[in-house]
N, C-alpha and C. Protein backbone atom coordinates (compact mmCIF):
# COMPACT_ATOMS: atom_id res chain seq x y z
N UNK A 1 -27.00 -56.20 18.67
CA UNK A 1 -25.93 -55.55 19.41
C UNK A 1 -26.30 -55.58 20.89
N UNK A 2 -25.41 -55.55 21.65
CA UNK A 2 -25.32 -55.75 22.94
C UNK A 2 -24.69 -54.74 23.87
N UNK A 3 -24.90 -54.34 25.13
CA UNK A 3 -24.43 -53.13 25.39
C UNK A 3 -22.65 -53.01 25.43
N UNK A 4 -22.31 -54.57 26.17
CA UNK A 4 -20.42 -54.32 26.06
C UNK A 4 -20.47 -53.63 24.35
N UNK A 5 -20.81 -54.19 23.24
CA UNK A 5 -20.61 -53.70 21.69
C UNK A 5 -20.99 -52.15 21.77
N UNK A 6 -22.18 -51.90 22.34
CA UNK A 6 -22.03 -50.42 21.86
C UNK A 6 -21.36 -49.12 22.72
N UNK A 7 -20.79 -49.91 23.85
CA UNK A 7 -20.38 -49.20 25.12
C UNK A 7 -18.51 -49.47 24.12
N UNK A 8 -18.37 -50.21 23.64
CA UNK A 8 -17.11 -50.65 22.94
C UNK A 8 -17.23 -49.06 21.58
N UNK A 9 -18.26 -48.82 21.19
CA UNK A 9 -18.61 -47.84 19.98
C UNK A 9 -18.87 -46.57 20.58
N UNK A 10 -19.87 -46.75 21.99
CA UNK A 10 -19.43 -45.21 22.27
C UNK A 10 -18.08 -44.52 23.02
N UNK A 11 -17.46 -45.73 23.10
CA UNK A 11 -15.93 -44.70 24.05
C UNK A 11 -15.34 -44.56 22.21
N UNK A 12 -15.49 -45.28 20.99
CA UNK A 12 -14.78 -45.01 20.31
C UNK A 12 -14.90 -43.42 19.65
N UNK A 13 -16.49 -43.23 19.75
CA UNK A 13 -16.99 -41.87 19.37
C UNK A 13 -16.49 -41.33 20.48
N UNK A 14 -16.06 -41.46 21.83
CA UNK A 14 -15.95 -40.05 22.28
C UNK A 14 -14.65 -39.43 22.10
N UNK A 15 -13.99 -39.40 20.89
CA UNK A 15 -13.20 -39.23 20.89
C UNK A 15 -13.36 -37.70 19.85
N UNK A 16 -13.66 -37.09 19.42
CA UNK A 16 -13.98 -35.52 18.78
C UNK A 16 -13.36 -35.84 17.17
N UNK A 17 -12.18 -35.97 16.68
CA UNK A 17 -11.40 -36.75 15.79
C UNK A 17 -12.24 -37.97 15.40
N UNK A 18 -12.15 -39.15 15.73
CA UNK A 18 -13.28 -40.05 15.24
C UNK A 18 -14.58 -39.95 15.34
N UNK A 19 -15.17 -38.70 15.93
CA UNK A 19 -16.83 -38.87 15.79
C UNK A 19 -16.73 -38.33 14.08
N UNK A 20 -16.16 -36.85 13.71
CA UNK A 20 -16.13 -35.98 12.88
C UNK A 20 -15.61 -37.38 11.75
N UNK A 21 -14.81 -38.05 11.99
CA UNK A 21 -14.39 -39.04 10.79
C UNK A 21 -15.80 -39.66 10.25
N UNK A 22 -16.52 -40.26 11.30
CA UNK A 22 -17.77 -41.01 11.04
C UNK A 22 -18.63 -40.11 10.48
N UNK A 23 -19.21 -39.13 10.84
CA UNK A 23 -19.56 -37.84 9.84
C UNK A 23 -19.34 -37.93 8.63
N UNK A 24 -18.21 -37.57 8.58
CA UNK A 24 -17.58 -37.48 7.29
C UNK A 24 -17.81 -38.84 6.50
N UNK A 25 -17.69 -39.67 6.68
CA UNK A 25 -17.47 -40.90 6.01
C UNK A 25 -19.16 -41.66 5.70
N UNK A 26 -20.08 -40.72 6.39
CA UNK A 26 -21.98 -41.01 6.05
C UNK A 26 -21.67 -40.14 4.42
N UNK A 27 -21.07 -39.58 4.18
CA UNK A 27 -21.12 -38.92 2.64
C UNK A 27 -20.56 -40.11 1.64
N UNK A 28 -19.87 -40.99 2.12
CA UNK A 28 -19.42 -42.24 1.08
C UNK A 28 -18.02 -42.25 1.81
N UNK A 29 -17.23 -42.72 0.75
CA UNK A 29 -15.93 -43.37 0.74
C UNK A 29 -14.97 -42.24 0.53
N UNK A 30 -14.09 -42.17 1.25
CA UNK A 30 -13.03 -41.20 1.80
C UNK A 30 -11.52 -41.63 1.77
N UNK A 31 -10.57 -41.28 0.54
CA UNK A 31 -9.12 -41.72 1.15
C UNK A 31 -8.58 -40.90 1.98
N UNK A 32 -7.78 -41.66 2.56
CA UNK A 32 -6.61 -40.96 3.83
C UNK A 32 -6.22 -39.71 3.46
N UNK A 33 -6.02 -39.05 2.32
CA UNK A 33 -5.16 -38.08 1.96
C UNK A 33 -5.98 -37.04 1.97
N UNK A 34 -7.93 -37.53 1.69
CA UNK A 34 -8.64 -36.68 2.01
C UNK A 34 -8.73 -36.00 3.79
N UNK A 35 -8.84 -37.27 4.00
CA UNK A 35 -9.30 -37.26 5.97
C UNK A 35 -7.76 -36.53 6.66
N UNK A 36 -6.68 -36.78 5.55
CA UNK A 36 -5.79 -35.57 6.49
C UNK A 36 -5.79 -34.20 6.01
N UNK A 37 -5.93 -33.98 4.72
CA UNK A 37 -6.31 -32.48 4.56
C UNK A 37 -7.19 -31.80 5.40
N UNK A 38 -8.40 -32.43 5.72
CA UNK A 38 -9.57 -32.01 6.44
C UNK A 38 -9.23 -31.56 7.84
N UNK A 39 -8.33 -33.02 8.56
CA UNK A 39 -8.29 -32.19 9.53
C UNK A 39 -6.84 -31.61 9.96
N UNK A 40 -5.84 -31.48 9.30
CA UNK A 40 -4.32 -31.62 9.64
C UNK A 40 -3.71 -32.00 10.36
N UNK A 41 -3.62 -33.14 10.37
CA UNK A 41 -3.51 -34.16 11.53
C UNK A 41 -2.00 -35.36 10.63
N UNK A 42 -0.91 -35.29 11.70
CA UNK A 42 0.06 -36.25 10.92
C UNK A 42 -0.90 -37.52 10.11
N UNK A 43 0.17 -38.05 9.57
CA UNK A 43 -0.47 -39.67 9.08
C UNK A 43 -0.46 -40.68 10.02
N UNK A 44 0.51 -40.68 11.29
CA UNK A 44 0.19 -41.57 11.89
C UNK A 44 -0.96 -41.42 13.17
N UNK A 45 -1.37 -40.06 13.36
CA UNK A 45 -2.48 -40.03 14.03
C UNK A 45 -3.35 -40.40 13.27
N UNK A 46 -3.72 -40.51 12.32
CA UNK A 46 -4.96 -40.63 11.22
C UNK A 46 -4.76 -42.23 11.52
N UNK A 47 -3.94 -42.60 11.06
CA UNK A 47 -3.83 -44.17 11.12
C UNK A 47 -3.98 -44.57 12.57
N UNK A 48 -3.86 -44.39 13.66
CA UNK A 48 -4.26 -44.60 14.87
C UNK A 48 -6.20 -44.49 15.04
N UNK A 49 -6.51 -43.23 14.92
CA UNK A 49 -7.98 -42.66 14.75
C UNK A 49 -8.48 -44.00 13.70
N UNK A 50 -7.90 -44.35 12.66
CA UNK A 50 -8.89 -45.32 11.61
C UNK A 50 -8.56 -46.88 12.06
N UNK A 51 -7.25 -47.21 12.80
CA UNK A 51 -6.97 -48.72 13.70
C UNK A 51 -8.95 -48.52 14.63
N UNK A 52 -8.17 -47.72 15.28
CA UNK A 52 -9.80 -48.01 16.13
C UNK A 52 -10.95 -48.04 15.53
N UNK A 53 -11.52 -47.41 14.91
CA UNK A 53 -12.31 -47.24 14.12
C UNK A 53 -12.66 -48.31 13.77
N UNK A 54 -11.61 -48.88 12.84
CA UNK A 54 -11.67 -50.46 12.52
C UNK A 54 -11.93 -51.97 13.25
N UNK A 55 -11.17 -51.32 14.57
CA UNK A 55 -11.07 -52.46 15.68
C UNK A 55 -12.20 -52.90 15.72
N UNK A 56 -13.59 -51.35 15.95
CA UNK A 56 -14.78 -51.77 16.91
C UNK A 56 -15.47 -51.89 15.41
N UNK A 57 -15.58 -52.00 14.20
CA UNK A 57 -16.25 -52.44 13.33
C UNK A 57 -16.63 -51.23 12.65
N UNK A 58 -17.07 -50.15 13.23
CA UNK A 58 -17.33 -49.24 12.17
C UNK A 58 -17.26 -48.76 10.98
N UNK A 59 -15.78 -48.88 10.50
CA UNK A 59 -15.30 -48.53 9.43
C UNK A 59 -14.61 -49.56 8.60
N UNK A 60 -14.50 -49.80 7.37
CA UNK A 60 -13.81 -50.63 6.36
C UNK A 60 -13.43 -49.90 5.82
N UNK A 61 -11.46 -50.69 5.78
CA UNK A 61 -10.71 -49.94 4.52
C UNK A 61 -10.52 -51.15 3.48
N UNK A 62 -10.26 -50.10 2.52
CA UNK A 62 -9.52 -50.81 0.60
C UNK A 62 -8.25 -50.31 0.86
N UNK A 63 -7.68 -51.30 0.00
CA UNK A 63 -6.08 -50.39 -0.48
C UNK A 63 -6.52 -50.50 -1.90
N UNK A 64 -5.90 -49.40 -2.68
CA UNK A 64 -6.25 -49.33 -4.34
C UNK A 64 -4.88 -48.43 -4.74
N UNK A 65 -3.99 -49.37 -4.83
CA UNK A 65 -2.48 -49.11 -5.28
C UNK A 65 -1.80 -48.67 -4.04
N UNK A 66 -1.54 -47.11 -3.57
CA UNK A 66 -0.74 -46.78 -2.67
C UNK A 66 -1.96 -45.85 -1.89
N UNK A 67 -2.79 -45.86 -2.14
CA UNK A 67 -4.14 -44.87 -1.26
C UNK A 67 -4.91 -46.03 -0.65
N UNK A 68 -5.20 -45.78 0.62
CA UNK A 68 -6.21 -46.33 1.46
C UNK A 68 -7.31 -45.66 1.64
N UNK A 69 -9.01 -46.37 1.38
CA UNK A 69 -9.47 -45.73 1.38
C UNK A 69 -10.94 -46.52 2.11
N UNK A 70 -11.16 -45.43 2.91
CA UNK A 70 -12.12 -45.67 4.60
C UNK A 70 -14.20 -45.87 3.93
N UNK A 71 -14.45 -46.36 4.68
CA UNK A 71 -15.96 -46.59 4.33
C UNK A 71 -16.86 -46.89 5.82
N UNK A 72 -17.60 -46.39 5.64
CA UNK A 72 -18.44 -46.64 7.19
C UNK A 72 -19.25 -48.44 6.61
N UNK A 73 -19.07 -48.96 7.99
CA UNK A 73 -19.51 -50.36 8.25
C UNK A 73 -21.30 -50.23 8.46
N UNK A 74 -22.22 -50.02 7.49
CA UNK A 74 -23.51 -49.94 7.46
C UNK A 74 -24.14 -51.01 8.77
N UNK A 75 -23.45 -52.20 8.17
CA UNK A 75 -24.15 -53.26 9.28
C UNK A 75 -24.09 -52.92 10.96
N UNK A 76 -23.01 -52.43 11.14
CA UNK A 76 -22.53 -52.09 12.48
C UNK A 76 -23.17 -50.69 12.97
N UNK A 77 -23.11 -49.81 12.18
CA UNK A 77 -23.83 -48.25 12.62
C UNK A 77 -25.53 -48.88 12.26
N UNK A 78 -26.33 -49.61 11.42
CA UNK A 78 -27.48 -49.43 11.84
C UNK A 78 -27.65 -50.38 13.09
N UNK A 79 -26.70 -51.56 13.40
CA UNK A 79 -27.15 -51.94 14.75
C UNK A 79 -27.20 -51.10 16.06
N UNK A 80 -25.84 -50.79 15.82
CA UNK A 80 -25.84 -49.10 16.86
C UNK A 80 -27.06 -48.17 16.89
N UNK A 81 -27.29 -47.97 15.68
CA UNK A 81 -28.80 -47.06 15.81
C UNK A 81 -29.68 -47.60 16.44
N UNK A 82 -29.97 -48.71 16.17
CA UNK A 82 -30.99 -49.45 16.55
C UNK A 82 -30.62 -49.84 18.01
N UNK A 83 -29.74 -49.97 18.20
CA UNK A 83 -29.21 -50.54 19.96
C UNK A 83 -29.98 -48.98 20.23
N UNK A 84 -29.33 -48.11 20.19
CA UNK A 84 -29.59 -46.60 20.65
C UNK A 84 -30.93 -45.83 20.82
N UNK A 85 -31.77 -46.53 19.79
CA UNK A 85 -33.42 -45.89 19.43
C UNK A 85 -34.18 -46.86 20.53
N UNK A 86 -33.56 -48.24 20.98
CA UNK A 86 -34.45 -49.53 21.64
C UNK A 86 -34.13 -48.12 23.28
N UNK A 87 -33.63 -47.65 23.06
CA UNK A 87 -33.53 -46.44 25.12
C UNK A 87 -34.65 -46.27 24.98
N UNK A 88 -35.56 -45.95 25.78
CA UNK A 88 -36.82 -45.17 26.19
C UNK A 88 -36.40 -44.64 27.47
N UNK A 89 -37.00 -44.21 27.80
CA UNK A 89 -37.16 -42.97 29.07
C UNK A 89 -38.75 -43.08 29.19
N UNK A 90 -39.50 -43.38 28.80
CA UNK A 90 -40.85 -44.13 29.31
C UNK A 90 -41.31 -45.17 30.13
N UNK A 91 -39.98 -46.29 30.44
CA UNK A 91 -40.21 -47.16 31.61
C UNK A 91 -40.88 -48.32 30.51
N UNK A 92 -40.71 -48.19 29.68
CA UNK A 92 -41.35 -49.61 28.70
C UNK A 92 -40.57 -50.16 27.93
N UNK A 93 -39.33 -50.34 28.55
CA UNK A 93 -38.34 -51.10 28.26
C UNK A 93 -38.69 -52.53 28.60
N UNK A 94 -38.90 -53.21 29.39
CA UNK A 94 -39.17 -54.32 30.17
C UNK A 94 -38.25 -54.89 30.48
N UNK A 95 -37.02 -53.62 30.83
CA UNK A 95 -35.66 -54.58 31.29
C UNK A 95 -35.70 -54.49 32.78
N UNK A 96 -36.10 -54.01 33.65
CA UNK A 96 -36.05 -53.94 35.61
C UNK A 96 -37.19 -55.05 35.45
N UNK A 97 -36.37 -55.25 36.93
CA UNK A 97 -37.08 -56.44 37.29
C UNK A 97 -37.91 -56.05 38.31
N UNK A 98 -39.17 -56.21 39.08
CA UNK A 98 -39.58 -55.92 40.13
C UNK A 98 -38.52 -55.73 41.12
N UNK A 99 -39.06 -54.68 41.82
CA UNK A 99 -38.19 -54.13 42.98
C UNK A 99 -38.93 -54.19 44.22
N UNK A 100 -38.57 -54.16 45.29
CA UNK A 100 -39.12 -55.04 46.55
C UNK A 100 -39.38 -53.17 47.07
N UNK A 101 -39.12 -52.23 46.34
CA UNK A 101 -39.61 -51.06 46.91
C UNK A 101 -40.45 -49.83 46.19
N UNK A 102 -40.94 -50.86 44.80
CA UNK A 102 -41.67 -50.16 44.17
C UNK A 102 -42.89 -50.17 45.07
N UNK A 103 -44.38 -49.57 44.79
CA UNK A 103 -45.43 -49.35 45.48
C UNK A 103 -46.17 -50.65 45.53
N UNK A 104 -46.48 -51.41 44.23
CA UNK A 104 -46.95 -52.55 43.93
C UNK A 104 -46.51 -53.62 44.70
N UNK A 105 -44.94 -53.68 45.47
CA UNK A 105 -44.33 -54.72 45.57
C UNK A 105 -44.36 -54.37 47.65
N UNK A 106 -44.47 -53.02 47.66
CA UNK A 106 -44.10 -52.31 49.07
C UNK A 106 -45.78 -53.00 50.20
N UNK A 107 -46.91 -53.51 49.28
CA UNK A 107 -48.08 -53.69 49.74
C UNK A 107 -47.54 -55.48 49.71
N UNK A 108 -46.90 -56.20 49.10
CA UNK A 108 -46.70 -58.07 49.51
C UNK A 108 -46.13 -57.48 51.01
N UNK A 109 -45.52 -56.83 51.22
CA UNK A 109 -45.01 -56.99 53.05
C UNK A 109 -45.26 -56.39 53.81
N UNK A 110 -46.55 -55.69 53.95
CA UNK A 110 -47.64 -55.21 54.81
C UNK A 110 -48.30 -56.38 55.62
């Protein structure tokens, strides 16, 4: 995963409605009729909330007669995890490149 992909996954979570869906949907497989009881939300907001969902990969639906029914995309949330766990805040990323004003670099133009 790449940051446009997970920058594509986190505007989809910031949405309060689809984070709580993804929640919900780490317990297994969920039909629509469940995910609107839960939150009372028309059907076509639900169906909007699960389009996106879908768009950015997260989620897979079934149809099984007249019920649709939602599943979290494993492949896609552990890359996300894994995009997400590769952050440090230790500086041992090895993504900056020398900077012409770090200390190391501030002594070449002395």
């Amino acid at each position: 995963m790449n940051a446009v992909d997970a920058a594509v996954i986190c505007k989809t979570l910031g949405d309060s409605n689809r984070m709580t869906i993804v929640q919900l949907l780490t317990d297994g497989e969920l039909c629509a009729c469940d995910l609107l009881a839960y939150f009372r939300i028309t059907q076509p907001t639900l169906s909007h909330h699960m389009k996106v969902l879908i768009e950015c990969n997260l989620v897979r639906s079934r149809k099984e007669w007249k019920n649709t029914y939602y599943s979290l995309n494993c492949e896609t949330v552990t890359a996300f995890r894994n995009y997400i766990e590769s952050l440090r805040c230790d500086g041992k990323n090895g993504w900056r490149a020398s900077s012409c004003c770090s200390p190391s670099r501030a002594e070449e133009f002395e």
